[in-house]
C-alpha atoms as a PDB file:
ATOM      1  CA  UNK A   1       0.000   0.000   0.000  1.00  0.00           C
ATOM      2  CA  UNK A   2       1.682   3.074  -1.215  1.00  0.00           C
ATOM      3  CA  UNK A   3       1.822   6.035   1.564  1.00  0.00           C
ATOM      4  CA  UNK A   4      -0.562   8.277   0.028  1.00  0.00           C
ATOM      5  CA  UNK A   5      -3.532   5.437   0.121  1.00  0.00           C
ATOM      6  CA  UNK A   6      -2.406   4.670   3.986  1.00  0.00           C
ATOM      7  CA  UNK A   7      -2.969   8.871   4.212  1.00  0.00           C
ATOM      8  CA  UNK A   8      -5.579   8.488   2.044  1.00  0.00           C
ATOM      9  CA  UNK A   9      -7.516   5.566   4.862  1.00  0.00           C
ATOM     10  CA  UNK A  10      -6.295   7.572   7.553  1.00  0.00           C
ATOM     11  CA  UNK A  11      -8.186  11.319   7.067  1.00  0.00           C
ATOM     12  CA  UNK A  12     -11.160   8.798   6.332  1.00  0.00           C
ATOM     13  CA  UNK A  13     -10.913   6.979   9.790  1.00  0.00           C
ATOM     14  CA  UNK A  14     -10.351  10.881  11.278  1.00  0.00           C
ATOM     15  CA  UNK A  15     -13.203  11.924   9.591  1.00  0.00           C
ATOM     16  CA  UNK A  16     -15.588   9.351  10.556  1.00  0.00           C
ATOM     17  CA  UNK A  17     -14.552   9.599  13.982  1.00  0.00           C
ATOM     18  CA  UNK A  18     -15.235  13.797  13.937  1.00  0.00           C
ATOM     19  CA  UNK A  19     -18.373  12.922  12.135  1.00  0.00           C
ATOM     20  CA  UNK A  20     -19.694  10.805  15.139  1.00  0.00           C
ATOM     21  CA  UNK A  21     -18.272  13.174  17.877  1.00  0.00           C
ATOM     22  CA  UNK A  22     -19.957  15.783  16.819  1.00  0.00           C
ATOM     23  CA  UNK A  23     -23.456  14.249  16.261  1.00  0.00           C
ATOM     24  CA  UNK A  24     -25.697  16.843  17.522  1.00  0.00           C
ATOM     25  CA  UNK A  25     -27.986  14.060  18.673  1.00  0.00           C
ATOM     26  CA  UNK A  26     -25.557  13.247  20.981  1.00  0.00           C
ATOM     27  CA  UNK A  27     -25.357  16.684  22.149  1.00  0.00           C
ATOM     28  CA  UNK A  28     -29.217  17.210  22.983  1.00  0.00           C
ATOM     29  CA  UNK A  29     -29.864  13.479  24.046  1.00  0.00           C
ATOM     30  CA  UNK A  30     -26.477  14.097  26.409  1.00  0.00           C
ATOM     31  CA  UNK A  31     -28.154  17.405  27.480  1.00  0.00           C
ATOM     32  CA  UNK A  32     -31.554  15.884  27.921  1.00  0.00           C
ATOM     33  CA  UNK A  33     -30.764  13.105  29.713  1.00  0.00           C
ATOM     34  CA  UNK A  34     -28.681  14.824  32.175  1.00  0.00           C
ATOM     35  CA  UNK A  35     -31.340  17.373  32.906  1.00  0.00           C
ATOM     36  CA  UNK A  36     -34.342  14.945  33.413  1.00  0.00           C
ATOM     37  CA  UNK A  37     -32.051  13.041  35.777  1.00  0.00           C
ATOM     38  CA  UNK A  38     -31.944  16.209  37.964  1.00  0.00           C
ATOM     39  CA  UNK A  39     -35.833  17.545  37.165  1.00  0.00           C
ATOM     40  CA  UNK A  40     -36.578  13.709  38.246  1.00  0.00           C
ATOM     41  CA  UNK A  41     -34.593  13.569  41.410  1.00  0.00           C
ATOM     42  CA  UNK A  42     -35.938  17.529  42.159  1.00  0.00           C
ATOM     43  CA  UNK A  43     -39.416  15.927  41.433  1.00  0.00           C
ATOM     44  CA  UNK A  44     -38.770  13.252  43.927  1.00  0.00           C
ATOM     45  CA  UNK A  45     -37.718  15.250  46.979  1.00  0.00           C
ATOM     46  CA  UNK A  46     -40.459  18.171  46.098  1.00  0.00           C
ATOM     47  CA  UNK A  47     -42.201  19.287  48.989  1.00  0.00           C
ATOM     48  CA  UNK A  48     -45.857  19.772  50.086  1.00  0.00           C
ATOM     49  CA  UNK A  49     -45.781  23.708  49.456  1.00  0.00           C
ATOM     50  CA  UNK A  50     -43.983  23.237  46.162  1.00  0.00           C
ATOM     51  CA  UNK A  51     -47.429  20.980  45.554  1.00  0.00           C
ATOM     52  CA  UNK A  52     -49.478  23.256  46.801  1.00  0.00           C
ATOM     53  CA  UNK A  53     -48.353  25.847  43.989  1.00  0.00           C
ATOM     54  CA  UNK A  54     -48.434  23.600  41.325  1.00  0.00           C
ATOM     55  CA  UNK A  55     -52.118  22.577  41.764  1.00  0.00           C
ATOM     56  CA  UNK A  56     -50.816  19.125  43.467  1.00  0.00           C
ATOM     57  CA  UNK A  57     -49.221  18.139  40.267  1.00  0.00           C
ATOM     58  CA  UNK A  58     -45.673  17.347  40.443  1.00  0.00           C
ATOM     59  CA  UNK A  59     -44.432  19.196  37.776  1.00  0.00           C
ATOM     60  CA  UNK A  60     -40.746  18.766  38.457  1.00  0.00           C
ATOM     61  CA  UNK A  61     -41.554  14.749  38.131  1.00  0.00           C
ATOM     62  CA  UNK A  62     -42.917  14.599  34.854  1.00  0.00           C
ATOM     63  CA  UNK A  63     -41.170  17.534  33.227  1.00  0.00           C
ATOM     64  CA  UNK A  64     -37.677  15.510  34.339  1.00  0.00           C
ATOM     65  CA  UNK A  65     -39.334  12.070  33.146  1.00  0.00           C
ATOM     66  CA  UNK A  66     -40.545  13.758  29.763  1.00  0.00           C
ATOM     67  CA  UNK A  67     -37.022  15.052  29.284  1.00  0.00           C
ATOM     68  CA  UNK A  68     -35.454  11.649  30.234  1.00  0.00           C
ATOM     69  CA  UNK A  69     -37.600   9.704  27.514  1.00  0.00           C
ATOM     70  CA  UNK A  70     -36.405  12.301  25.055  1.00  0.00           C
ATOM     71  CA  UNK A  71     -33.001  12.262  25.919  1.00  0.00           C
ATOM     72  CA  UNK A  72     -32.574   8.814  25.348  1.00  0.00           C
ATOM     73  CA  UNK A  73     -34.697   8.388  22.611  1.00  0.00           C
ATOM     74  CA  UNK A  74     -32.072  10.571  20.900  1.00  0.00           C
ATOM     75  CA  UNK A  75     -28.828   8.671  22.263  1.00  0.00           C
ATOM     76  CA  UNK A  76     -30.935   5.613  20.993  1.00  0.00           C
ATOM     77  CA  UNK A  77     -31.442   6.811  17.576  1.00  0.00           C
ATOM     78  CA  UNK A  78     -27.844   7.971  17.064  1.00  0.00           C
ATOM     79  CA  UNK A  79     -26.991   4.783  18.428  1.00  0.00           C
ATOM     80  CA  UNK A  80     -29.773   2.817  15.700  1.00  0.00           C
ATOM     81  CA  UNK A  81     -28.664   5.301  12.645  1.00  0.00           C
ATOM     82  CA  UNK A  82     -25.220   6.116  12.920  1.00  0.00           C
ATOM     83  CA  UNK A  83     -23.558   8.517  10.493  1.00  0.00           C
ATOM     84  CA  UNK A  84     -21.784   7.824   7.875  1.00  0.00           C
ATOM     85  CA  UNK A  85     -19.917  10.455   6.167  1.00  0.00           C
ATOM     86  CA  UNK A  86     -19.807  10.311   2.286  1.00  0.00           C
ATOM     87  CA  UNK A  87     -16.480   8.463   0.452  1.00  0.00           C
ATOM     88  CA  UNK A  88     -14.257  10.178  -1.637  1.00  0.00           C
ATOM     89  CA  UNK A  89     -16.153   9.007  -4.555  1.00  0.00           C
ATOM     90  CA  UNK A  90     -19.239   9.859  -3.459  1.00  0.00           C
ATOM     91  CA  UNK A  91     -18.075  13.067  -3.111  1.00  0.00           C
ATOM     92  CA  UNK A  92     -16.059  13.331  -6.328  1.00  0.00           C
ATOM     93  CA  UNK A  93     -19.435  12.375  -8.499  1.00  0.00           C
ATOM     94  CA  UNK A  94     -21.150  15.130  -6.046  1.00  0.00           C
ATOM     95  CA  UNK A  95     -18.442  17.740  -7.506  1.00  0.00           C
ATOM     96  CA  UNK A  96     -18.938  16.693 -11.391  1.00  0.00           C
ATOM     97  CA  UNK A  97     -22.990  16.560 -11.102  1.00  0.00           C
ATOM     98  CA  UNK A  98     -24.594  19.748 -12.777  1.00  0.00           C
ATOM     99  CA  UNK A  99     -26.365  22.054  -9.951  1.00  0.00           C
ATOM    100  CA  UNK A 100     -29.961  21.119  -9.120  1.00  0.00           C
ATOM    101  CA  UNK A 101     -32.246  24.090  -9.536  1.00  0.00           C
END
C-alpha cells in the first residue's frame, strides 16, 4: 500500500470519527438526559408547598421524566442510525454533477 492510500484511509478513519463526535444528537440526548435526571430527582424530593403551587401536580416529576424519555430516545437513535460520512467518490461524483435548480 503506497503512503498516500495509507494517508488516504487515515483522514477517512479521522473523519468518521469527527463525524460521530460531533453528532448533535448526541449533544441534545447528552443534554436531555442529564437534565431529566436532575428535574426527576428535584421531582422526587419536592415538597408539600412546592405541591401546593403547582395545583398538586408534580411538575418537576414529569417535566424531568418527559425530558429523560427524550433524551434517550435521541442517544438511541444515534446509536440505531449512525452517520456515515460520504467516500471520496461519493463526493467526487457530487463535484462533477450539474447544480440542481
Amino acid at each position: 500500500m503506497s503512503d498516500l492510500q495509507r494517508e488516504v484511509s487515515e483522514l477517512e478513519r479521522t473523519s468518521a470519527t469527527a463525524a460521530r463526535l460531533f453528532d448533535i444528537r448526541l449533544i441534545i440526548g447528552g443534554l436531555f438526559t442529564v437534565y431529566g435526571v436532575i428535574v426527576t430527582v428535584a421531582g422526587f424530593t419536592a415538597s408539600d408547598a412546592d405541591l401546593k403551587k403547582a395545583e398538586d401536580i408534580n411538575i418537576n416529576l414529569w417535566t424531568g421524566l418527559g425530558m429523560l424519555v427524550l433524551g434517550l430516545f435521541f442517544l438511541a437513535w444515534m446509536k440505531l442510525r449512525p452517520v456515515i460520512p460520504p467516500t471520496a467518490e461519493e463526493l467526487a461524483a457530487a463535484e462533477d454533477a450539474p447544480p440542481a435548480h
